[in-house]
C-alpha atoms as a PDB file:
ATOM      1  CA  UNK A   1     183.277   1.486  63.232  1.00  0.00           C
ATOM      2  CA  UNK A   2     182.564  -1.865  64.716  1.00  0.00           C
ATOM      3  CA  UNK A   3     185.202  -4.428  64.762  1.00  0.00           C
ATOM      4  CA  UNK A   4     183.214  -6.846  63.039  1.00  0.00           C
ATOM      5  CA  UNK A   5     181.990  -4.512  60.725  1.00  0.00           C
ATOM      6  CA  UNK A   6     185.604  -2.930  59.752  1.00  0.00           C
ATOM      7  CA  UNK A   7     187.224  -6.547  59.583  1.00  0.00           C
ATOM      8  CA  UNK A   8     184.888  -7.120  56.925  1.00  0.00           C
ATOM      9  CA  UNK A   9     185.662  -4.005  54.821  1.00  0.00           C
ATOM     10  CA  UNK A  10     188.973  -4.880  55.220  1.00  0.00           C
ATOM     11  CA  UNK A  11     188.439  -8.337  53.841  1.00  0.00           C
ATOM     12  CA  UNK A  12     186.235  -7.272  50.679  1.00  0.00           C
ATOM     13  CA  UNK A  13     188.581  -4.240  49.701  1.00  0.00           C
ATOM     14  CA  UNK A  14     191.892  -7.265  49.880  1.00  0.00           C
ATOM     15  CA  UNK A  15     189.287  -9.331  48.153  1.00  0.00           C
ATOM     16  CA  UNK A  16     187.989  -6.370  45.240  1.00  0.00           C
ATOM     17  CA  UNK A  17     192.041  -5.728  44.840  1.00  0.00           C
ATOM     18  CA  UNK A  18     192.795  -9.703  44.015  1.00  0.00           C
ATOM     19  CA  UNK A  19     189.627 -10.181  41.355  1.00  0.00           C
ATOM     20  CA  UNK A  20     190.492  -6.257  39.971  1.00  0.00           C
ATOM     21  CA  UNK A  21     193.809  -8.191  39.261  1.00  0.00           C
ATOM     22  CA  UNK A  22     192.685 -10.984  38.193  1.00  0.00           C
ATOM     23  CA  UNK A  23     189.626  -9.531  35.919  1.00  0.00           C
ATOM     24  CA  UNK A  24     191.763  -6.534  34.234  1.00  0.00           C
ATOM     25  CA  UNK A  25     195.038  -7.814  34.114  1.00  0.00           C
ATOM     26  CA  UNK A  26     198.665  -6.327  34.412  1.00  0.00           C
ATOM     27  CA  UNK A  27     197.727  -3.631  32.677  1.00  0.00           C
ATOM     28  CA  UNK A  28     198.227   0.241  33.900  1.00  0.00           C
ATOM     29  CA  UNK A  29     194.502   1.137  35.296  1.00  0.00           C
ATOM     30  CA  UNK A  30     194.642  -2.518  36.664  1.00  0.00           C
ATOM     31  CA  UNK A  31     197.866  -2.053  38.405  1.00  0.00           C
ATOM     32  CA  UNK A  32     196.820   1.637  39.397  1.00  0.00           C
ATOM     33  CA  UNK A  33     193.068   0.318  40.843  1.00  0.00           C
ATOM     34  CA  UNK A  34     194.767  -2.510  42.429  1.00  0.00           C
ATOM     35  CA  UNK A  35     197.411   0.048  43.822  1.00  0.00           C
ATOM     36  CA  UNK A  36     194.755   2.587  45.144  1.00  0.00           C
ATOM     37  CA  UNK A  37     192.670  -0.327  47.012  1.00  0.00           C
ATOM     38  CA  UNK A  38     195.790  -1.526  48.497  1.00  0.00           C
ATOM     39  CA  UNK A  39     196.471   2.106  50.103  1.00  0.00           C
ATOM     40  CA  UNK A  40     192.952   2.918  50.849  1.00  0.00           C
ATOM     41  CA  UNK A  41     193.042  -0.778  52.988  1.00  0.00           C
ATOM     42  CA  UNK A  42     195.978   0.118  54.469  1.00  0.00           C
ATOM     43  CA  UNK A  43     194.713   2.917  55.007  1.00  0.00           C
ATOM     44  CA  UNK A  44     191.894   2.331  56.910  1.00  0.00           C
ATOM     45  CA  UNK A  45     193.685  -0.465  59.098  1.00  0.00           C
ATOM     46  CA  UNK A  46     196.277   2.617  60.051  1.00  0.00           C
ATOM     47  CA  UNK A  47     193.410   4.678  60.930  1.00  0.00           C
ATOM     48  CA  UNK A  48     191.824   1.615  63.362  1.00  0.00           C
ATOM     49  CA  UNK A  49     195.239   0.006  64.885  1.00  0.00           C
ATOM     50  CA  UNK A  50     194.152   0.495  68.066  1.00  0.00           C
ATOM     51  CA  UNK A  51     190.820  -1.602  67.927  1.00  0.00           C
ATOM     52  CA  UNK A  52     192.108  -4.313  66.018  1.00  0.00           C
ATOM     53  CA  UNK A  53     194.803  -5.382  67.991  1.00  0.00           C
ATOM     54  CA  UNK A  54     192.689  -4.418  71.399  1.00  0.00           C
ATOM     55  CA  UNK A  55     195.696  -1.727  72.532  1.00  0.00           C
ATOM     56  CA  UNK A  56     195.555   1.814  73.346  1.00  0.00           C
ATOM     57  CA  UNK A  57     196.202   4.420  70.959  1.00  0.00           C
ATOM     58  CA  UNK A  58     199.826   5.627  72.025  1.00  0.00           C
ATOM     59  CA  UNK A  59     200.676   2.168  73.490  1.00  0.00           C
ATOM     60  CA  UNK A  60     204.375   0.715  72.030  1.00  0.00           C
ATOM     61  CA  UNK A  61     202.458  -1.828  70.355  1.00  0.00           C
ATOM     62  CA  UNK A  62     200.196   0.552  68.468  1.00  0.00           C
ATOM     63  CA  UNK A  63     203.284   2.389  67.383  1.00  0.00           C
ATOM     64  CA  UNK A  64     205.230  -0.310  66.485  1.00  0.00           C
ATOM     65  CA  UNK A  65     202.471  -1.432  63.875  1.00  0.00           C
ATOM     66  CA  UNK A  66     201.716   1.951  63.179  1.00  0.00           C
ATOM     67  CA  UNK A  67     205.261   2.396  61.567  1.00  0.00           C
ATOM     68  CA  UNK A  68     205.254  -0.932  59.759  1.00  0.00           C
ATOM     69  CA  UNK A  69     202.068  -0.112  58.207  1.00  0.00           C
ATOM     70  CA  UNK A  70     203.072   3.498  57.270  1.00  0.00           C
ATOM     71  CA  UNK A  71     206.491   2.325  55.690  1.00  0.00           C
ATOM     72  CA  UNK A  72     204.275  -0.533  53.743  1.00  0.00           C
ATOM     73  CA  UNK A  73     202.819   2.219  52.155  1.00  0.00           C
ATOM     74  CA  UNK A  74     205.919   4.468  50.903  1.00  0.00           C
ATOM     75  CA  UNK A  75     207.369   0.502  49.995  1.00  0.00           C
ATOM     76  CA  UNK A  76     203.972   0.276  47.840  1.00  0.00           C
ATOM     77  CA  UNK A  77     204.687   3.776  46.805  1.00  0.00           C
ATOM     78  CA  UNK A  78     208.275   3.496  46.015  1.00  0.00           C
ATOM     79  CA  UNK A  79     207.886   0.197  44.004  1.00  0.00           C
ATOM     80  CA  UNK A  80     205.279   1.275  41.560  1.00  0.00           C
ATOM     81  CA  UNK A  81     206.996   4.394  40.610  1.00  0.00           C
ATOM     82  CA  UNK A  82     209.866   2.622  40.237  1.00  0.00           C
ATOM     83  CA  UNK A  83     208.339   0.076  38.240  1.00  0.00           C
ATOM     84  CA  UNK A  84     206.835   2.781  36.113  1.00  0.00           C
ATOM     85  CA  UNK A  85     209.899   4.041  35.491  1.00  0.00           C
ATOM     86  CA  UNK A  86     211.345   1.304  34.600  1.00  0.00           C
ATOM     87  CA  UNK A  87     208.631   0.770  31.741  1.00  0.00           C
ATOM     88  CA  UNK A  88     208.896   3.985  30.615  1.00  0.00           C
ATOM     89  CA  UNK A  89     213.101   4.031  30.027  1.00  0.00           C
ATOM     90  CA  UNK A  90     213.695   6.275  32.470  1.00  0.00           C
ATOM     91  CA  UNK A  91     214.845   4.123  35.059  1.00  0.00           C
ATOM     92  CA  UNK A  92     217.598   1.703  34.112  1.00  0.00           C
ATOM     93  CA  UNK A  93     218.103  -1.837  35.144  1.00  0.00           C
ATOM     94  CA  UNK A  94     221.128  -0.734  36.885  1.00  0.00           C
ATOM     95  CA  UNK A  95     218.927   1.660  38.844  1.00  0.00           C
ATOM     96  CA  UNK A  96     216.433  -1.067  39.338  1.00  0.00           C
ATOM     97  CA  UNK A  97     219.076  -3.127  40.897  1.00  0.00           C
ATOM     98  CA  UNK A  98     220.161  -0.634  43.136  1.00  0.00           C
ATOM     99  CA  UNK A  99     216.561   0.226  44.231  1.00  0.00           C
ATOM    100  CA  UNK A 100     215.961  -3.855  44.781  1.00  0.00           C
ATOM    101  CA  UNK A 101     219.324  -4.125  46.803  1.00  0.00           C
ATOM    102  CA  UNK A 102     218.311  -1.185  48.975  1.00  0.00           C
ATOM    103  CA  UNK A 103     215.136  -2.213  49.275  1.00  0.00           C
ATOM    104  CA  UNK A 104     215.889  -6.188  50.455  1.00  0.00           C
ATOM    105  CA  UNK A 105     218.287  -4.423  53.210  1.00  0.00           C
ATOM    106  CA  UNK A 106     215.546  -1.764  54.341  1.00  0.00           C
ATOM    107  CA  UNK A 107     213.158  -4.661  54.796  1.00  0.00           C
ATOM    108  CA  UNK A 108     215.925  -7.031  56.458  1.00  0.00           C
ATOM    109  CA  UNK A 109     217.392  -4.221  58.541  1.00  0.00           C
ATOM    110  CA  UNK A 110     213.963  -1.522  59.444  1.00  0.00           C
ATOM    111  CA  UNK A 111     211.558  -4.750  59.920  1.00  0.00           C
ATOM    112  CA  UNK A 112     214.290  -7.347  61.674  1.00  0.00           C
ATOM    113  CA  UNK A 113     214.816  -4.763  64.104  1.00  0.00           C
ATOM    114  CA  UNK A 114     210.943  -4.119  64.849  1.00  0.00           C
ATOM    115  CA  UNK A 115     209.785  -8.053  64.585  1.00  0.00           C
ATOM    116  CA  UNK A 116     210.747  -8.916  68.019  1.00  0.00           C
ATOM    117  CA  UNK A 117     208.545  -5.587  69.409  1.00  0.00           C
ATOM    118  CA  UNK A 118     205.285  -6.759  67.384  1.00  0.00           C
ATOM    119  CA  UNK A 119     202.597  -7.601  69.195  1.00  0.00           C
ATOM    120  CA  UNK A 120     200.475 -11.129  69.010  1.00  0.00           C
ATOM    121  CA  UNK A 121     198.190 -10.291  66.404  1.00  0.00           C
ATOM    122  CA  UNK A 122     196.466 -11.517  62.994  1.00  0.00           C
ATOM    123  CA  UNK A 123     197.291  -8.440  61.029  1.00  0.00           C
ATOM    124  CA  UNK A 124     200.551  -7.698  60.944  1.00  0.00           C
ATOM    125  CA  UNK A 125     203.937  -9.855  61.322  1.00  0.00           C
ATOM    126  CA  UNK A 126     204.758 -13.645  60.396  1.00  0.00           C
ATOM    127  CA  UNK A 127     201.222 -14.967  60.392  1.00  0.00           C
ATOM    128  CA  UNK A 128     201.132 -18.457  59.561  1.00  0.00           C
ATOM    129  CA  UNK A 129     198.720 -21.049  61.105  1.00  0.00           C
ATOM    130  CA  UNK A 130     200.522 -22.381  64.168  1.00  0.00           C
ATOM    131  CA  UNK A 131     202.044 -18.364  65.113  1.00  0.00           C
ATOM    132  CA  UNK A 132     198.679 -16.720  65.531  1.00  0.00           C
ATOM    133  CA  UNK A 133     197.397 -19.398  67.538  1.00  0.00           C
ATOM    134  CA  UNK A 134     199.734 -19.184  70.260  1.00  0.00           C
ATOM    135  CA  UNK A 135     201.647 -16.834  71.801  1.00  0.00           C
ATOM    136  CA  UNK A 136     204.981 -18.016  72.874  1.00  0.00           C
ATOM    137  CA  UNK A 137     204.945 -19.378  69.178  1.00  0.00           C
ATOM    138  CA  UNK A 138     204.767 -16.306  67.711  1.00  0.00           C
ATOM    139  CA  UNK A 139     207.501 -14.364  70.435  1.00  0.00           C
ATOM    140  CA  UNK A 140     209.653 -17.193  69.156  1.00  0.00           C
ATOM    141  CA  UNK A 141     209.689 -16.348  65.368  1.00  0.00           C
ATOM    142  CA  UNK A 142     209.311 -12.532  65.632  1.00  0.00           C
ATOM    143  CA  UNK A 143     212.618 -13.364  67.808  1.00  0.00           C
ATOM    144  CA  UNK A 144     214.593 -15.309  65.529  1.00  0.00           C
ATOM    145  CA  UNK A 145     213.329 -13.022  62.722  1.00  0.00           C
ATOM    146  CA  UNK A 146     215.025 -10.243  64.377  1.00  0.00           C
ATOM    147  CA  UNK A 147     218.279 -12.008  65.541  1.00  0.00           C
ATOM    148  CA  UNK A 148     218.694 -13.305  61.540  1.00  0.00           C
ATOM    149  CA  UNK A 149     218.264  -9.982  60.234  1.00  0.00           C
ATOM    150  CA  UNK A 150     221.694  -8.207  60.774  1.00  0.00           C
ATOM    151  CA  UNK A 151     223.740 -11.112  59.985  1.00  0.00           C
ATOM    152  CA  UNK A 152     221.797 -11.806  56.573  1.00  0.00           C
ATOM    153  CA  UNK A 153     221.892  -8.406  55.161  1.00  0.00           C
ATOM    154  CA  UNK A 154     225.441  -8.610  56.209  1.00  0.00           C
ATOM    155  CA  UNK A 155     225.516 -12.134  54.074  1.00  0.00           C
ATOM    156  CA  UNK A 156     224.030 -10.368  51.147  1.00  0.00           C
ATOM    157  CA  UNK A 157     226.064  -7.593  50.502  1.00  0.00           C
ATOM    158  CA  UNK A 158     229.109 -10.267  51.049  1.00  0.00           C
ATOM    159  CA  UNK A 159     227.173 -12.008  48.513  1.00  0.00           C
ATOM    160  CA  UNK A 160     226.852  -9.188  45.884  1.00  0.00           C
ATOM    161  CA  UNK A 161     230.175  -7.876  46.423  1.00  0.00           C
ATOM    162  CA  UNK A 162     231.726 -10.975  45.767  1.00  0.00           C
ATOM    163  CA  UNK A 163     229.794 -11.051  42.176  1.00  0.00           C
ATOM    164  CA  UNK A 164     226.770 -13.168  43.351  1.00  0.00           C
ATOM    165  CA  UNK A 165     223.869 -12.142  40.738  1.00  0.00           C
ATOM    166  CA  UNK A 166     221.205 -10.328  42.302  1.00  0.00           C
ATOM    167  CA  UNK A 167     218.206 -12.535  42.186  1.00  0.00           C
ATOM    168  CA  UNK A 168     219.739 -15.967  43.902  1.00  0.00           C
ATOM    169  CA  UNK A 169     221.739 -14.096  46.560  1.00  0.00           C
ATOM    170  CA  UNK A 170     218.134 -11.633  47.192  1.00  0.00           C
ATOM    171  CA  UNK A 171     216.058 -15.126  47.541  1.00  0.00           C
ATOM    172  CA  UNK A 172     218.175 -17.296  49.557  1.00  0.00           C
ATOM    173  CA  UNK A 173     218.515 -14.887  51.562  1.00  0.00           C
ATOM    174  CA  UNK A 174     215.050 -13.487  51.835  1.00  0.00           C
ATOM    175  CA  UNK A 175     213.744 -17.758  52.272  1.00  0.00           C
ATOM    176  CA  UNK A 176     216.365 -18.141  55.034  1.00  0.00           C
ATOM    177  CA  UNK A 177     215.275 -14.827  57.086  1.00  0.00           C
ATOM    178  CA  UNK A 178     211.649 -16.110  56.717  1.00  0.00           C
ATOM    179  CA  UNK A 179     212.166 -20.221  56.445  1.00  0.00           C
ATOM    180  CA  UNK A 180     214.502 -20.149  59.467  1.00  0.00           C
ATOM    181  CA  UNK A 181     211.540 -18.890  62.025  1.00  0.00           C
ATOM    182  CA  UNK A 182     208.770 -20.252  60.225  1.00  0.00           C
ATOM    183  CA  UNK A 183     210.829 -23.600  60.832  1.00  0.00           C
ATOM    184  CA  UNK A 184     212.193 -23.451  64.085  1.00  0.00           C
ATOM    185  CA  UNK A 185     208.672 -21.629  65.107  1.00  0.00           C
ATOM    186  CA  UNK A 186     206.815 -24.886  63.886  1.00  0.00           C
ATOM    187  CA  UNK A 187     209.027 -27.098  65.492  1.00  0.00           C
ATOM    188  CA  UNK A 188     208.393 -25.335  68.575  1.00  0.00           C
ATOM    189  CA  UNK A 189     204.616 -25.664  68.084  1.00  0.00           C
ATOM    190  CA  UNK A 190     204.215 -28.919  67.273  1.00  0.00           C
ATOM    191  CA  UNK A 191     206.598 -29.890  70.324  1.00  0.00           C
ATOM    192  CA  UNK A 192     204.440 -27.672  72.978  1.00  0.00           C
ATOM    193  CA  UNK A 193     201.177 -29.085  72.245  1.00  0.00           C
ATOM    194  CA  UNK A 194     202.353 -33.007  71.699  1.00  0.00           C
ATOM    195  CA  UNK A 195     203.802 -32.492  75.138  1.00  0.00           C
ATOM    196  CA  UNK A 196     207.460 -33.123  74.340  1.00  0.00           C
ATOM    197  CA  UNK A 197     208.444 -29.653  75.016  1.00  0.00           C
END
């Protein structure tokens, strides 16, 4: 498929998952369509890695965004039937909690220790305006991402065990492991093209 051409499909199945959403609702078949489009678009970036992010097949880079991109999908997986579960009473809320605390410290652990080995792309990583426009700029946040992650998953289960409800300690320290880079990475930015770096 031509780059062009599969960058577009990959645009309008994102784009037929938002407005299947948006035009059916939380309801089961929209959640389930929206669920299958996400896969199948994940899908078919897996199968093209390679030509999107102009890499060989078996290159490190390739790999590395090979394994985010299968783990999205078991995350994907794992989340709706948990949140089927939990709708249909077979899955407490104290299951649910457990499943959210193990799956903050999966992300902070399994993707802080592969964000400073992704490559400069527009696909896959922290992909805000001023990272996928220069290089250094993104190094420097996929860097900091993975030098934060240890120490805040440590900080959360202090957190937790110290009776900190779930929710707070799970987004302060989710913004900090993103708002710390996305920061520091602007900062950077804005310094190396004003000249004042």
């Amino acid at each position: 498929m031509e780059n062009r051409a599969l960058k577009m499909s990959i645009l309008l199945l994102s784009l037929i998952g938002v407005g299947v959403t948006i035009w059916v609702g939380e309801t089961r078949f929209g959640i389930f369509v929206t669920l299958m489009i996400c896969l199948i678009t994940l899908l078919l970036f897996y199968r093209h890695i390679p030509e999107l992010i102009n890499t060989e097949k078996n290159s490190p880079q390739s790999r590395t965004i090979s394994m985010i991109t299968v783990s999205s999908v078991v995350l994907i997986l794992l989340c709706f039937l948990f949140v089927q579960g939990i709708e249909r009473g077979s899955i407490g809320e104290q299951w649910g909690n457990l499943f959210a605390v193990l799956l903050i410290l999966f992300l902070l652990v399994f993707l802080g220790n592969l964000a400073p080995k992704i490559p400069f792309n527009r696909y896959t990583g922290l992909r805000l305006p001023w990272t996928i426009r220069d290089e250094d700029t993104w190094i420097i946040a996929h860097r900091i991402l993975g030098y934060l992650s240890f120490p805040l998953a440590l900080i959360f289960i202090v957190l937790l065990a110290s009776g900190c409800p779930l929710e707070p300690a799970a987004g302060g320290v989710v913004l900090t492991w993103v708002g710390v880079p996305s920061m520091i990475s602007l900062w950077y930015y804005y310094r190396k093209y004003t000249g004042k770096l």
